[in-house]
N, C-alpha and C. Protein backbone atom coordinates (compact mmCIF):
# COMPACT_ATOMS: atom_id res chain seq x y z
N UNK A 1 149.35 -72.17 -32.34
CA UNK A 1 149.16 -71.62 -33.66
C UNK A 1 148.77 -70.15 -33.52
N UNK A 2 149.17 -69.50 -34.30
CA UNK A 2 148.51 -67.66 -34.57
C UNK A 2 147.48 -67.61 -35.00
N UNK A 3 146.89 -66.53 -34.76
CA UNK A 3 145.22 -66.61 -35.40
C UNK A 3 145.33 -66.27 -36.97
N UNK A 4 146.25 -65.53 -37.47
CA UNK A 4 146.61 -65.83 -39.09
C UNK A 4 146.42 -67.67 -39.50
N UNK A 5 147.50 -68.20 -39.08
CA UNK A 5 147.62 -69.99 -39.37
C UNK A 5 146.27 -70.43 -38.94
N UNK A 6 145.98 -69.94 -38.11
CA UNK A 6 144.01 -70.81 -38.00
C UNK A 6 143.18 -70.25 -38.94
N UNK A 7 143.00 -69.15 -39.21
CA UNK A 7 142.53 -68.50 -40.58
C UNK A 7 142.74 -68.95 -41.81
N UNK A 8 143.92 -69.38 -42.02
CA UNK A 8 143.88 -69.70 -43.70
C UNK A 8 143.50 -70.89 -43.67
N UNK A 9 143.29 -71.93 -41.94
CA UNK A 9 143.46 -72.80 -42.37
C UNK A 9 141.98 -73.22 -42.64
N UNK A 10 140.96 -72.31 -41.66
CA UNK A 10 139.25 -72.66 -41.79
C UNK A 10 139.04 -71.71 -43.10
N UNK A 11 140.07 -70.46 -43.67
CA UNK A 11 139.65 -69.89 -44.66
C UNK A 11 138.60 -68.99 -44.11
N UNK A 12 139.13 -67.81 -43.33
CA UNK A 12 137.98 -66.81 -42.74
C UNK A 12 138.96 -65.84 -42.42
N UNK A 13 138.59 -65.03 -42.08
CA UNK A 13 139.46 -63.58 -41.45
C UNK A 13 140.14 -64.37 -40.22
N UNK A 14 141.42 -62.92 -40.04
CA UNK A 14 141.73 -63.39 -38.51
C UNK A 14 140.48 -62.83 -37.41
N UNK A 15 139.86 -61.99 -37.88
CA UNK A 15 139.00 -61.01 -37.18
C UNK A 15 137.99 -62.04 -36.53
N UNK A 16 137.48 -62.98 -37.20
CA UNK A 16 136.52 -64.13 -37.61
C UNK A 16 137.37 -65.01 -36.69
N UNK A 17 138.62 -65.23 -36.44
CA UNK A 17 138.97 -66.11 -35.35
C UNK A 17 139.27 -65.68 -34.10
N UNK A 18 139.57 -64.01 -34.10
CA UNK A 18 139.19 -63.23 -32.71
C UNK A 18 138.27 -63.69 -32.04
N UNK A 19 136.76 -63.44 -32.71
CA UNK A 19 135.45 -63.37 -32.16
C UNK A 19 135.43 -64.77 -31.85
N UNK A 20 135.71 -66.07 -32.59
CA UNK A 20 135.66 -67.29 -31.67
C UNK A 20 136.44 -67.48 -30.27
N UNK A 21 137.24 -66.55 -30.61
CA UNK A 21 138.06 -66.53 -29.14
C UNK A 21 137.56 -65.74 -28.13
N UNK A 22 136.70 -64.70 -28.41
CA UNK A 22 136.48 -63.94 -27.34
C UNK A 22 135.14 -64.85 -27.01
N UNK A 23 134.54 -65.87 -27.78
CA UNK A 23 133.82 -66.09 -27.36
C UNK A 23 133.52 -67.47 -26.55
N UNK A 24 134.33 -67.77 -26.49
CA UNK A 24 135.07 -68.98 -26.05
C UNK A 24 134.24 -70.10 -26.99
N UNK A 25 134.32 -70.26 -28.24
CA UNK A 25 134.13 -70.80 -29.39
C UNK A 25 135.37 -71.75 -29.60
N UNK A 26 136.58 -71.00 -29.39
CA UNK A 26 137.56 -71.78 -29.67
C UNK A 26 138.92 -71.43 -28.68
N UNK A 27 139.74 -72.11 -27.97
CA UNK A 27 140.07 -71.44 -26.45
C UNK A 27 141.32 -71.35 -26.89
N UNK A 28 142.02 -70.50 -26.38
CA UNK A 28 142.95 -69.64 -26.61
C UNK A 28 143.94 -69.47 -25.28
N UNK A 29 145.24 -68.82 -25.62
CA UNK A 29 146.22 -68.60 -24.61
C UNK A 29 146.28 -67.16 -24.81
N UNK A 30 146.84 -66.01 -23.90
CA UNK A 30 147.74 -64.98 -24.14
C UNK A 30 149.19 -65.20 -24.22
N UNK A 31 150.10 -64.88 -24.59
CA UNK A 31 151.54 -64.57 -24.49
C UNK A 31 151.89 -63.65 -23.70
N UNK A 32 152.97 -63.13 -23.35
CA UNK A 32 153.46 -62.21 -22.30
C UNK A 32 153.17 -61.11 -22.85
N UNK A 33 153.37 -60.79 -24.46
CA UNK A 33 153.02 -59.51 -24.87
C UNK A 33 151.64 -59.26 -25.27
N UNK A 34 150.50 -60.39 -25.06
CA UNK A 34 149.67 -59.98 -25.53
C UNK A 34 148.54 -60.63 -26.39
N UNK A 35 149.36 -61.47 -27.21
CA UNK A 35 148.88 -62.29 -28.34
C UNK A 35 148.20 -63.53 -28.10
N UNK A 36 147.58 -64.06 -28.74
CA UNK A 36 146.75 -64.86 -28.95
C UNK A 36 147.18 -65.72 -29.26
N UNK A 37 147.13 -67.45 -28.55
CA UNK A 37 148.01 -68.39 -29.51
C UNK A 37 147.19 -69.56 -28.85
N UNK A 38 146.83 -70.69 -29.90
CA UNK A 38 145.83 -71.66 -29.91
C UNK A 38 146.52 -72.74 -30.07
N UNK A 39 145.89 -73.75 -29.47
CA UNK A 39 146.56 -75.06 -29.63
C UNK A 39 146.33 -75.53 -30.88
N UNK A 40 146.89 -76.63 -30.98
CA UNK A 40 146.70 -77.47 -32.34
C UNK A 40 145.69 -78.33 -32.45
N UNK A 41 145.65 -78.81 -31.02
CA UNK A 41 144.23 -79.91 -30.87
C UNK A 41 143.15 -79.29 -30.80
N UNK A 42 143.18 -78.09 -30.43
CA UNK A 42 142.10 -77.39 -30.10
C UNK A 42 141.27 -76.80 -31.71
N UNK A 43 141.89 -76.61 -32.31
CA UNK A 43 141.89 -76.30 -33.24
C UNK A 43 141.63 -77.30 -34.05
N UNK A 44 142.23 -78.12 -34.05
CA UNK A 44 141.40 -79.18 -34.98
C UNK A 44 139.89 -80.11 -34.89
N UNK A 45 140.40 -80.11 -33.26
CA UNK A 45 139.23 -80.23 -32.37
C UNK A 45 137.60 -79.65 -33.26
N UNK A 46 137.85 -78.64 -33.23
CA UNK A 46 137.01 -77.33 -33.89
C UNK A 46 136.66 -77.80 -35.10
N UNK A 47 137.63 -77.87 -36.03
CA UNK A 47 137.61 -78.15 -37.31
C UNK A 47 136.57 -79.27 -37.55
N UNK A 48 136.94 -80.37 -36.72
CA UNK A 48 135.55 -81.59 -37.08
C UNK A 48 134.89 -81.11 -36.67
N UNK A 49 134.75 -80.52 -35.27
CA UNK A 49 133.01 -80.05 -35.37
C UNK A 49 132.01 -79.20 -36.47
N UNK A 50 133.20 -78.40 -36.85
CA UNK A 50 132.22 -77.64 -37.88
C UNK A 50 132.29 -77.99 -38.99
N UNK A 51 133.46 -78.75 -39.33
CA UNK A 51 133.49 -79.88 -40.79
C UNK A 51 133.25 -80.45 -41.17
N UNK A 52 133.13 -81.74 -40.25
CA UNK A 52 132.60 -82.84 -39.69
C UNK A 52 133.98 -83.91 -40.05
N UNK A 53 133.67 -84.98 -39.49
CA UNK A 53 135.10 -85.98 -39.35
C UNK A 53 135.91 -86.15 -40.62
N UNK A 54 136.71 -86.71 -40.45
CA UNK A 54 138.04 -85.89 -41.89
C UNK A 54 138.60 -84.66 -41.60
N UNK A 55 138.20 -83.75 -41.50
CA UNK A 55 138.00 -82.87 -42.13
C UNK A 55 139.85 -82.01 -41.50
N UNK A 56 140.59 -82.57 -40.34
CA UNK A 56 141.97 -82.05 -40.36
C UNK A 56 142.72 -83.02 -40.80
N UNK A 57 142.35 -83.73 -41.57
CA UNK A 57 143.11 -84.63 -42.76
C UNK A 57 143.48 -85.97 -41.85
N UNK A 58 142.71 -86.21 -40.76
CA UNK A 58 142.75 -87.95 -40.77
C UNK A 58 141.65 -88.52 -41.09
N UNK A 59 141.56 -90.08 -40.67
CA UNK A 59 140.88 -90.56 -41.62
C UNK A 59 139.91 -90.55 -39.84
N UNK A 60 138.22 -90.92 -40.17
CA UNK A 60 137.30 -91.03 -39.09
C UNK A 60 137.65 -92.48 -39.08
N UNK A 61 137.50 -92.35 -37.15
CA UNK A 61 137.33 -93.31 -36.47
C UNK A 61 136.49 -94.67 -36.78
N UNK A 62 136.80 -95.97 -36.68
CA UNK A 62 135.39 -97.14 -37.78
C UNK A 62 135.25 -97.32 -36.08
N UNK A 63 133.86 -97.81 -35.88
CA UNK A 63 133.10 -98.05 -34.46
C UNK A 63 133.73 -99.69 -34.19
């Protein structure tokens, strides 16, 4: 994913998904030219933690 598509999707700047990346908040790839590109799991990964379960549109785990 681009750090635009992770942005609209937590609803924050891309700038705001830089700094998780530089901070290893949320882990990231380079591309050959440069860019920044995030997994999907990783990213959603993220999303429950700071959402909490639901929250990338499945349903939580029953114990």
């Amino acid at each position: 994913m681009t750090p635009a598509e992770v942005a609209r999707l937590f609803r924050v700047s891309v700038t705001t998904v830089t700094k998780w990346a530089r901070s290893g908040l949320l882990p990231s790839v380079r591309t050959l030219g440069g860019h920044r590109r995030f997994e999907r799991r990783d990213v959603l990964e993220h999303l429950e933690r700071t959402h909490g379960p639901g929250a990338a549109g499945e349903e939580p785990e029953t114990p």
